[in-house]
N, C-alpha and C. Protein backbone atom coordinates (compact mmCIF):
# COMPACT_ATOMS: atom_id res chain seq x y z
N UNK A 1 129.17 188.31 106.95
CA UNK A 1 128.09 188.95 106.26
C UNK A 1 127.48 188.04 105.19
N UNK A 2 128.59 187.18 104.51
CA UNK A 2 127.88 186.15 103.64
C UNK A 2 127.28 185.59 104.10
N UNK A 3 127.46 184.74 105.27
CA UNK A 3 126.26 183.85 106.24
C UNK A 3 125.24 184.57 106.03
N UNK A 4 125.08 185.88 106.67
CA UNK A 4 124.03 186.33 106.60
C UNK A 4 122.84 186.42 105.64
N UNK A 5 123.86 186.94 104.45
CA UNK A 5 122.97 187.14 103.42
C UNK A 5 122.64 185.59 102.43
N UNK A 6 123.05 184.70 102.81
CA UNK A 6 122.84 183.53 102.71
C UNK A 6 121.33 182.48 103.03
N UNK A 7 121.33 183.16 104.39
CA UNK A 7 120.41 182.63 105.35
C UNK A 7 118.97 183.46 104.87
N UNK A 8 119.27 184.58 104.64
CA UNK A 8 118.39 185.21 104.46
C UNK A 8 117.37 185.21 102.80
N UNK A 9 118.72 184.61 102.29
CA UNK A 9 117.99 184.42 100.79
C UNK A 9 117.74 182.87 100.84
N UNK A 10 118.12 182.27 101.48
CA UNK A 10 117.81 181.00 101.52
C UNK A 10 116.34 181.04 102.16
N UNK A 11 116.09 181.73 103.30
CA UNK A 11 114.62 181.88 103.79
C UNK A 11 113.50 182.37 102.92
N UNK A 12 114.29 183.03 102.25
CA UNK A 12 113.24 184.04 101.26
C UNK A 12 112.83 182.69 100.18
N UNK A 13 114.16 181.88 99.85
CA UNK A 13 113.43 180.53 98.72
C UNK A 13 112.42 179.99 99.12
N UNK A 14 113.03 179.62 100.90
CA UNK A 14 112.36 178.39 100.97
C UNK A 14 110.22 178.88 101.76
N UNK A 15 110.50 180.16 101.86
CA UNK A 15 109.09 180.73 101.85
C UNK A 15 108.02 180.79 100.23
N UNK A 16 108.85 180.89 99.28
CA UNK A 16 108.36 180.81 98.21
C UNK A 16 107.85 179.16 97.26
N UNK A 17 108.47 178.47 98.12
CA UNK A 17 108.45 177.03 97.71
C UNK A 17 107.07 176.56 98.40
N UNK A 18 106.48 175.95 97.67
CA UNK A 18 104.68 175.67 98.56
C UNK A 18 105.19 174.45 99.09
N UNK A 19 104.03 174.23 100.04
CA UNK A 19 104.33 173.55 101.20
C UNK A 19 103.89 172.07 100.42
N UNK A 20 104.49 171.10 101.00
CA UNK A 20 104.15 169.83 100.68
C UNK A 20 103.50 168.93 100.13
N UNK A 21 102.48 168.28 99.15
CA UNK A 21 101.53 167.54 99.32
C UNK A 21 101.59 166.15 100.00
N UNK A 22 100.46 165.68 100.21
CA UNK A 22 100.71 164.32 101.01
C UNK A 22 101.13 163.46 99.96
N UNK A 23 102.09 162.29 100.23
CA UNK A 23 102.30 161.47 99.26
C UNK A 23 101.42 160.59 98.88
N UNK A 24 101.61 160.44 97.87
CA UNK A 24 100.70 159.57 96.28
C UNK A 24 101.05 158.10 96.43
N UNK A 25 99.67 157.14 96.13
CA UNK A 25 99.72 156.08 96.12
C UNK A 25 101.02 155.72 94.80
N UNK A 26 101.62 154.35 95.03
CA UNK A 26 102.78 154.24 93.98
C UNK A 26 102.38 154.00 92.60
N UNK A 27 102.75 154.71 91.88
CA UNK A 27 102.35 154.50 90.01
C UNK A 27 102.78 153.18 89.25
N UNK A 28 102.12 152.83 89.25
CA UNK A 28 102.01 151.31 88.33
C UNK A 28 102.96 151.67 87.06
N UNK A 29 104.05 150.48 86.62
CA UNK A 29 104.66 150.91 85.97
C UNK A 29 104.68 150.81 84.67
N UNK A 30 104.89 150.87 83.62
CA UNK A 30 104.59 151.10 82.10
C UNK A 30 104.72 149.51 81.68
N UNK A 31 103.92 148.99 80.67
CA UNK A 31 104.04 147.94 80.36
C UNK A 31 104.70 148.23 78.76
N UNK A 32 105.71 147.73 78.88
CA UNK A 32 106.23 147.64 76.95
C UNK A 32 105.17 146.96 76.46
N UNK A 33 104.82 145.75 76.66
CA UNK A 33 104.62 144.67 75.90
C UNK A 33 102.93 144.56 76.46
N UNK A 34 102.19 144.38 75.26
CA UNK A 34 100.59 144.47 75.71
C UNK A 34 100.62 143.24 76.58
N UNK A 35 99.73 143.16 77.68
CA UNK A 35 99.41 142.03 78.66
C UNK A 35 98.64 140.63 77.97
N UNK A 36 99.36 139.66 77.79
CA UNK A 36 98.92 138.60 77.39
C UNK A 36 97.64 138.00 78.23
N UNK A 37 96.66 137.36 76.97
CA UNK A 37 95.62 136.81 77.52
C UNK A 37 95.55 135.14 77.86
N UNK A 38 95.55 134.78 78.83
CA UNK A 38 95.45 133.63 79.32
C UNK A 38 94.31 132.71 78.07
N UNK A 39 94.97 131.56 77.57
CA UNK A 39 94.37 130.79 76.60
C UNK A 39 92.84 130.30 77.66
N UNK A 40 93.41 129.81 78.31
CA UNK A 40 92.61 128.99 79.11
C UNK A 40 92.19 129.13 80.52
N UNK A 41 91.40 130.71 81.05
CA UNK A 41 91.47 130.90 82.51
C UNK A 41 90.58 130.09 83.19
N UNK A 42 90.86 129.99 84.49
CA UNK A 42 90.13 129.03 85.17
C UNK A 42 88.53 129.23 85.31
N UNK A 43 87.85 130.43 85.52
CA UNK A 43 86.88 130.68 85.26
C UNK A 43 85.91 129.65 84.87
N UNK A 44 86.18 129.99 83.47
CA UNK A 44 86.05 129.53 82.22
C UNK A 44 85.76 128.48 81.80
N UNK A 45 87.24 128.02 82.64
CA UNK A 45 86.88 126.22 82.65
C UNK A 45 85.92 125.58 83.26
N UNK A 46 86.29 126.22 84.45
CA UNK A 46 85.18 125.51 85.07
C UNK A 46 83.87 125.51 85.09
N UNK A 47 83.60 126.44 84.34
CA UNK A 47 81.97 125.88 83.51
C UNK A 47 81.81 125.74 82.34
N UNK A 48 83.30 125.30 82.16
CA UNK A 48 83.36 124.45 80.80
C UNK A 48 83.39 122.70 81.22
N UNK A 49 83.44 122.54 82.29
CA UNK A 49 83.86 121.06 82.41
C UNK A 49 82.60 120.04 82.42
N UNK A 50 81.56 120.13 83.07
CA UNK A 50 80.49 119.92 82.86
C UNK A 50 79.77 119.47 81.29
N UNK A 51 80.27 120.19 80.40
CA UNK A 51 80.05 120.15 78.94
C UNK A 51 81.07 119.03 78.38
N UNK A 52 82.38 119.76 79.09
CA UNK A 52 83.14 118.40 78.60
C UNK A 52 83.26 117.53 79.14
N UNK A 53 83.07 117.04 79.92
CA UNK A 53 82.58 116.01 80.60
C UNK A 53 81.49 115.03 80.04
N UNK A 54 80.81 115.65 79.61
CA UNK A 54 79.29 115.13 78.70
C UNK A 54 79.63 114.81 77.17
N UNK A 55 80.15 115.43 76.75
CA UNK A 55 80.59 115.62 75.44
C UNK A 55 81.79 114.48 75.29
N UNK A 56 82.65 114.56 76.10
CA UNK A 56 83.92 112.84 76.17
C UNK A 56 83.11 111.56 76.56
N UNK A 57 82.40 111.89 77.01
CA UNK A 57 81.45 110.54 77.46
C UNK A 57 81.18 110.02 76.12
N UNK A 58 80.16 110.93 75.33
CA UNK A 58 79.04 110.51 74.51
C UNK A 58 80.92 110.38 72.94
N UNK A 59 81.59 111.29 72.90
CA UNK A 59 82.79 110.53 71.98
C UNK A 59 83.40 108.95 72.21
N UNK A 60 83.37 108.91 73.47
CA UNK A 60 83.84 107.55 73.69
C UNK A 60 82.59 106.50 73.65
N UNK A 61 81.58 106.65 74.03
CA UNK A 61 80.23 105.68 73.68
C UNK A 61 80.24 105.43 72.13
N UNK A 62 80.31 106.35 71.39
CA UNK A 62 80.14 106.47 70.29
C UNK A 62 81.46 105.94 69.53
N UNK A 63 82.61 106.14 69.92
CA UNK A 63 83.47 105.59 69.06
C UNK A 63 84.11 104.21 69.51
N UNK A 64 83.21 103.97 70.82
CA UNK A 64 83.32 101.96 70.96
C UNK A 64 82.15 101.70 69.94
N UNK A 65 81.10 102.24 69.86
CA UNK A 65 79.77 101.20 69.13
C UNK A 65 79.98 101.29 67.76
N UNK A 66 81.01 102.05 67.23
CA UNK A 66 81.80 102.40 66.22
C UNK A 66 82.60 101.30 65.91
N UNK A 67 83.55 101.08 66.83
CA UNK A 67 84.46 99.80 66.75
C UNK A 67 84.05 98.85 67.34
N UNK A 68 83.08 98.62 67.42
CA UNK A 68 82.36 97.27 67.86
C UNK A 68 81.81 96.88 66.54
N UNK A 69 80.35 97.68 65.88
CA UNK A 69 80.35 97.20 64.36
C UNK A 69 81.15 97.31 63.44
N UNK A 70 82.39 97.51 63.77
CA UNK A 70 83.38 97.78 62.75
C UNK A 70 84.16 96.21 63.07
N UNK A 71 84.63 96.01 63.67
CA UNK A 71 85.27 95.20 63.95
C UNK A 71 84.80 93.69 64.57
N UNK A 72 83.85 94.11 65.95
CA UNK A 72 83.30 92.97 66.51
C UNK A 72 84.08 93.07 67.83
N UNK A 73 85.06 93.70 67.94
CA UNK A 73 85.84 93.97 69.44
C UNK A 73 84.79 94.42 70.83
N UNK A 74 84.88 93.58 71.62
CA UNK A 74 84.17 93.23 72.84
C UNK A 74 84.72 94.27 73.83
N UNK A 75 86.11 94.62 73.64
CA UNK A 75 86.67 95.14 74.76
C UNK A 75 86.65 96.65 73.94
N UNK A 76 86.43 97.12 72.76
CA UNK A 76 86.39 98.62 72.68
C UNK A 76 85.03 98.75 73.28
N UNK A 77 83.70 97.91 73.49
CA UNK A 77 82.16 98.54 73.60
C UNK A 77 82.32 98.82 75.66
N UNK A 78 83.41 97.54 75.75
CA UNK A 78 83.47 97.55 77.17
C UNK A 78 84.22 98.84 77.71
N UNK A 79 85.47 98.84 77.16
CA UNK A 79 85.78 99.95 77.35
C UNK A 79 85.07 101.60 77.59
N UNK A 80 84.48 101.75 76.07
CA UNK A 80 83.66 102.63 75.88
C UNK A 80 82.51 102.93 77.05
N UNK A 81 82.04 101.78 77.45
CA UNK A 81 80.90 101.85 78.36
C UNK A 81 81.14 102.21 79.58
N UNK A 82 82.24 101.75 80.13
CA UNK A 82 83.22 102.31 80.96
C UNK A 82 83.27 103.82 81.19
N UNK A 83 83.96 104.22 80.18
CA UNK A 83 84.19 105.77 80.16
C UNK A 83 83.32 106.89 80.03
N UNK A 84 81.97 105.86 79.38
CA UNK A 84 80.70 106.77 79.43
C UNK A 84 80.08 106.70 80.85
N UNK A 85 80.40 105.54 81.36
CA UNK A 85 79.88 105.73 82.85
C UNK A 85 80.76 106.45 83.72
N UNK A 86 81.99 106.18 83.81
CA UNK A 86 82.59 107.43 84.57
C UNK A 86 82.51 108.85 84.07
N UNK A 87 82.37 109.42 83.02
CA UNK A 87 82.10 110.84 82.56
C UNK A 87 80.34 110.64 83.02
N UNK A 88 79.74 110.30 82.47
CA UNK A 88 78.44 110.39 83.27
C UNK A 88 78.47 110.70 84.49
N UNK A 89 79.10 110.02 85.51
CA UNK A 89 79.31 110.07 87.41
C UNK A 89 79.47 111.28 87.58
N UNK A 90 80.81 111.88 86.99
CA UNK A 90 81.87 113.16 86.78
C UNK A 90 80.45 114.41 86.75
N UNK A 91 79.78 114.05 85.41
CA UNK A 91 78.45 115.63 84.90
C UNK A 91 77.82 115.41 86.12
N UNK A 92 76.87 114.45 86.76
CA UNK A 92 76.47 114.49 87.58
C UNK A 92 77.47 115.13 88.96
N UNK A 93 78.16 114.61 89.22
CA UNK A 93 78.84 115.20 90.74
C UNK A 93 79.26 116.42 90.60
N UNK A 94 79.62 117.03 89.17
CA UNK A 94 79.78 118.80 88.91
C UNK A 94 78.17 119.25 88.93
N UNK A 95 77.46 118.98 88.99
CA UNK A 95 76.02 119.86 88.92
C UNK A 95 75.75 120.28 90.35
N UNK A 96 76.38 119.79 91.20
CA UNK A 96 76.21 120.31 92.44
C UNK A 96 77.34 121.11 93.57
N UNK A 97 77.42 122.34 93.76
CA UNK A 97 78.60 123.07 94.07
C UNK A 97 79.58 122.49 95.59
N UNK A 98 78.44 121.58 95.97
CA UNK A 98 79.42 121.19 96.89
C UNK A 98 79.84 119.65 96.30
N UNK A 99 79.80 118.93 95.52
CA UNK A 99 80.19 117.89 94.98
C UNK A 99 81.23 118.02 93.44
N UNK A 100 81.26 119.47 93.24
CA UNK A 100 82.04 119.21 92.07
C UNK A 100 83.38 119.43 92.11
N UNK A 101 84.02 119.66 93.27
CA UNK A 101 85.60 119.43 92.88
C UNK A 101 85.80 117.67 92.72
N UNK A 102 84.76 116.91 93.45
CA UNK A 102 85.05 115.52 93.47
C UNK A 102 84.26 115.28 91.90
N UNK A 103 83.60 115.62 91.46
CA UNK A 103 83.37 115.59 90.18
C UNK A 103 84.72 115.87 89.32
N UNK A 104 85.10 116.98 89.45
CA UNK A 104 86.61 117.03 88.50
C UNK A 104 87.20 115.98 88.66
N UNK A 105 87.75 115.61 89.71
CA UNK A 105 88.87 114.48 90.22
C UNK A 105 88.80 113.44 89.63
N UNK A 106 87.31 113.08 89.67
CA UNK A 106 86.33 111.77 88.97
C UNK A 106 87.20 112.00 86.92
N UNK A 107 86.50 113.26 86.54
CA UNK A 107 86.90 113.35 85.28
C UNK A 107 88.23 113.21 85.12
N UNK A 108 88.59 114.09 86.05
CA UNK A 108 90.57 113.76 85.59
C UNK A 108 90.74 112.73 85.81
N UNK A 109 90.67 111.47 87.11
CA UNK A 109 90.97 110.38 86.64
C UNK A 109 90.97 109.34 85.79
N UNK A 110 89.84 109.65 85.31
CA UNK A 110 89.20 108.82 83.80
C UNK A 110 89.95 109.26 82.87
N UNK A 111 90.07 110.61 82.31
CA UNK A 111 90.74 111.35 81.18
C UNK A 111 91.83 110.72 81.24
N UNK A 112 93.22 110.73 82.54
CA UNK A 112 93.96 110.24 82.66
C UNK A 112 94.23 109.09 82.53
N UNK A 113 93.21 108.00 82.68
CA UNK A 113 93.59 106.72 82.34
C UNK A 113 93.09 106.41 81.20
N UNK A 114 92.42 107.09 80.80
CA UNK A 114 92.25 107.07 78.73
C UNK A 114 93.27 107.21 78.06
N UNK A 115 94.43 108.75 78.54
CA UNK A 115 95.43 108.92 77.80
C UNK A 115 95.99 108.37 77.84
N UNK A 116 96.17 107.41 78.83
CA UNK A 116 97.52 106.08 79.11
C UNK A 116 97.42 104.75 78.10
N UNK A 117 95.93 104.97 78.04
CA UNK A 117 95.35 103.80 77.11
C UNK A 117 95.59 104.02 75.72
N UNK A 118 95.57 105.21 75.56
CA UNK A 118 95.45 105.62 74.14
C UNK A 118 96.87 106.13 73.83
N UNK A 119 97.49 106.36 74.48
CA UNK A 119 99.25 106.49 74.60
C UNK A 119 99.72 105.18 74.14
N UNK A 120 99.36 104.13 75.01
CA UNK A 120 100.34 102.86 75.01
C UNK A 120 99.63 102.15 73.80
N UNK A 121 98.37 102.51 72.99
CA UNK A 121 97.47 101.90 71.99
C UNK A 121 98.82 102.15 71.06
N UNK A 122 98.89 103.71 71.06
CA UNK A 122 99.21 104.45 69.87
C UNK A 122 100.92 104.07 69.07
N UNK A 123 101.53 103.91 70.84
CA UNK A 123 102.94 103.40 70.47
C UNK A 123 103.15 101.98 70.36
N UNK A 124 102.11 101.04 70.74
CA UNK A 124 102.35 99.79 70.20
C UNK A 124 102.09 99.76 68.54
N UNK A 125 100.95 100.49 68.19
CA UNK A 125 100.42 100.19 67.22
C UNK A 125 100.70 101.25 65.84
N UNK A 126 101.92 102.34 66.27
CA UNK A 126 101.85 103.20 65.55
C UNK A 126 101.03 103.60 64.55
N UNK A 127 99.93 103.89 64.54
CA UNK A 127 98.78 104.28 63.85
C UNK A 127 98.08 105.70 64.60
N UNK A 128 97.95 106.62 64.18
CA UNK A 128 97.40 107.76 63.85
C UNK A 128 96.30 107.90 64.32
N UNK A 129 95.32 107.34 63.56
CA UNK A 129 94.21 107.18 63.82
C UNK A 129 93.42 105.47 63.55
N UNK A 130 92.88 105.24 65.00
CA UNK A 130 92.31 105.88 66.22
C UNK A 130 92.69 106.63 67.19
N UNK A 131 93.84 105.96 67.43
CA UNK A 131 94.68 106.31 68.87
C UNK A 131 95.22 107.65 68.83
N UNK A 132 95.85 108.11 67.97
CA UNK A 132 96.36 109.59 68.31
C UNK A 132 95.33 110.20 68.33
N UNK A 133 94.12 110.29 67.64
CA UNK A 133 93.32 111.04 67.80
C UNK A 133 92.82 110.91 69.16
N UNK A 134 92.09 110.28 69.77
CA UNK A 134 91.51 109.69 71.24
C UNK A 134 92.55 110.17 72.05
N UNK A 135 94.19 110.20 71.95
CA UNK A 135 94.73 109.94 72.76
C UNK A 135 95.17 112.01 72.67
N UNK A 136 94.83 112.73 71.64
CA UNK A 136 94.84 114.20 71.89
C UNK A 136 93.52 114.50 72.62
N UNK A 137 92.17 114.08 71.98
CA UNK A 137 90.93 114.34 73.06
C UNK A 137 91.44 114.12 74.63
N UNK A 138 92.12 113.03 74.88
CA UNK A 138 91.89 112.85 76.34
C UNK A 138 93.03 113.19 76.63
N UNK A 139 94.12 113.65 76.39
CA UNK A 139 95.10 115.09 77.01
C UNK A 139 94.38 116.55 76.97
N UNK A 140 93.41 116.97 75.90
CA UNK A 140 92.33 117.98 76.43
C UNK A 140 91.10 117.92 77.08
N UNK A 141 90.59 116.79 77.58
CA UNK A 141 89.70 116.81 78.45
C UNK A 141 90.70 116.83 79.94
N UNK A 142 91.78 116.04 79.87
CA UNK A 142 92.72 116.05 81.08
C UNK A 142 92.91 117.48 81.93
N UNK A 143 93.27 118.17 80.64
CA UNK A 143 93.73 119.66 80.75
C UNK A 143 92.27 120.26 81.39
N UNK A 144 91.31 120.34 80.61
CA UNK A 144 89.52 120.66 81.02
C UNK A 144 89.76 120.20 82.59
N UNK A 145 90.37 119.11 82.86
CA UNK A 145 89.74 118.57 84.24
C UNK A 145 90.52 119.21 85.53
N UNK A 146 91.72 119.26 85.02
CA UNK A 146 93.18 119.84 86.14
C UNK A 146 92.31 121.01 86.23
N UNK A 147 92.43 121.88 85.27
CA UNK A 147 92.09 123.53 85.59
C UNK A 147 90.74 123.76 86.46
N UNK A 148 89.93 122.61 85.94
CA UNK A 148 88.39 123.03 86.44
C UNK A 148 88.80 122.62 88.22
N UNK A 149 89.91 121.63 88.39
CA UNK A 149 89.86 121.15 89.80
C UNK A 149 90.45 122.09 90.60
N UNK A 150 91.73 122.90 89.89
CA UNK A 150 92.04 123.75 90.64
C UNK A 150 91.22 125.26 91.27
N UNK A 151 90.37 125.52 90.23
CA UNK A 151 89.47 126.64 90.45
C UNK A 151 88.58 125.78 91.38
N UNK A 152 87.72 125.01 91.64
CA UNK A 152 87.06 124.88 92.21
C UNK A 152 87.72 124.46 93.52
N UNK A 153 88.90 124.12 94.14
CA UNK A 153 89.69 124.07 94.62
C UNK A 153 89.85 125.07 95.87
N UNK A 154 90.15 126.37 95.35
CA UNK A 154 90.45 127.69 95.49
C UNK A 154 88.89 128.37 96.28
């Protein structure tokens, strides 16, 4: 008789229980910690590079003709002229969407062989300034150039 009256109140629940809904997309889960903002998104960069690109050129033109009347050094104007012509190449080959990842590449390689220059200036010569300074610009134009290559990349 318990079966019975078992079954029967069990039917009576499970008639009172509403029927199903369809299941729910999965709930995103709580963040403790507010979502950090990317310093530097690629976006960003990459129509930032163009500028910097233009902008390292005309620092390095400017700070050979700097140390050229300062000094008389042949190889900072050469240098300089150098780097204004490859950042020049670089703005130009980013102005066009199918030429500017080879535009980045262009900039990062230059940036990169500035910092090496201005690295090995800095530790022969332990001095501050010029070289540390030049040699932080062209680890952030470097940085400008990686990011802009990878977005355009993508």
């Amino acid at each position: 008789m318990t079966a019975l009256m078992t079954a029967a109140s069990l039917s009576a629940t499970l008639a009172s229980v509403p029927a199903r809904s369809p299941p729910r997309a999965p709930v995103a889960r709580l963040r403790l910690r507010p979502r950090r903002r990317a310093l530097l998104r690629c976006d960003a960069v990459s129509e930032l590079a163009p500028a910097a690109s233009a902008a390292y050129g005309v620092l390095l033109l400017g700070g050979s003709a700097f140390a050229y009347a300062r000094s008389g050094s042949k190889g900072s104007i050469y240098g300089g002229l150098a780097g204004a012509a490859l950042m020049g190449t670089a703005y130009y080959l980013m102005q066009s969407p199918e030429t500017k990842a080879a535009g980045d590449a262009v900039g990062f390689g230059s940036a990169f062989l500035f910092a090496c220059v201005f690295g090995i200036r800095l530790y022969n010569g332990r001095k501050l300034v010029p070289s540390g300074l030049l040699l932080a610009l062209s680890l952030g134009a470097l940085g400008v150039f990686y990011f802009a290559y990878l977005q355009d990349k993508v």
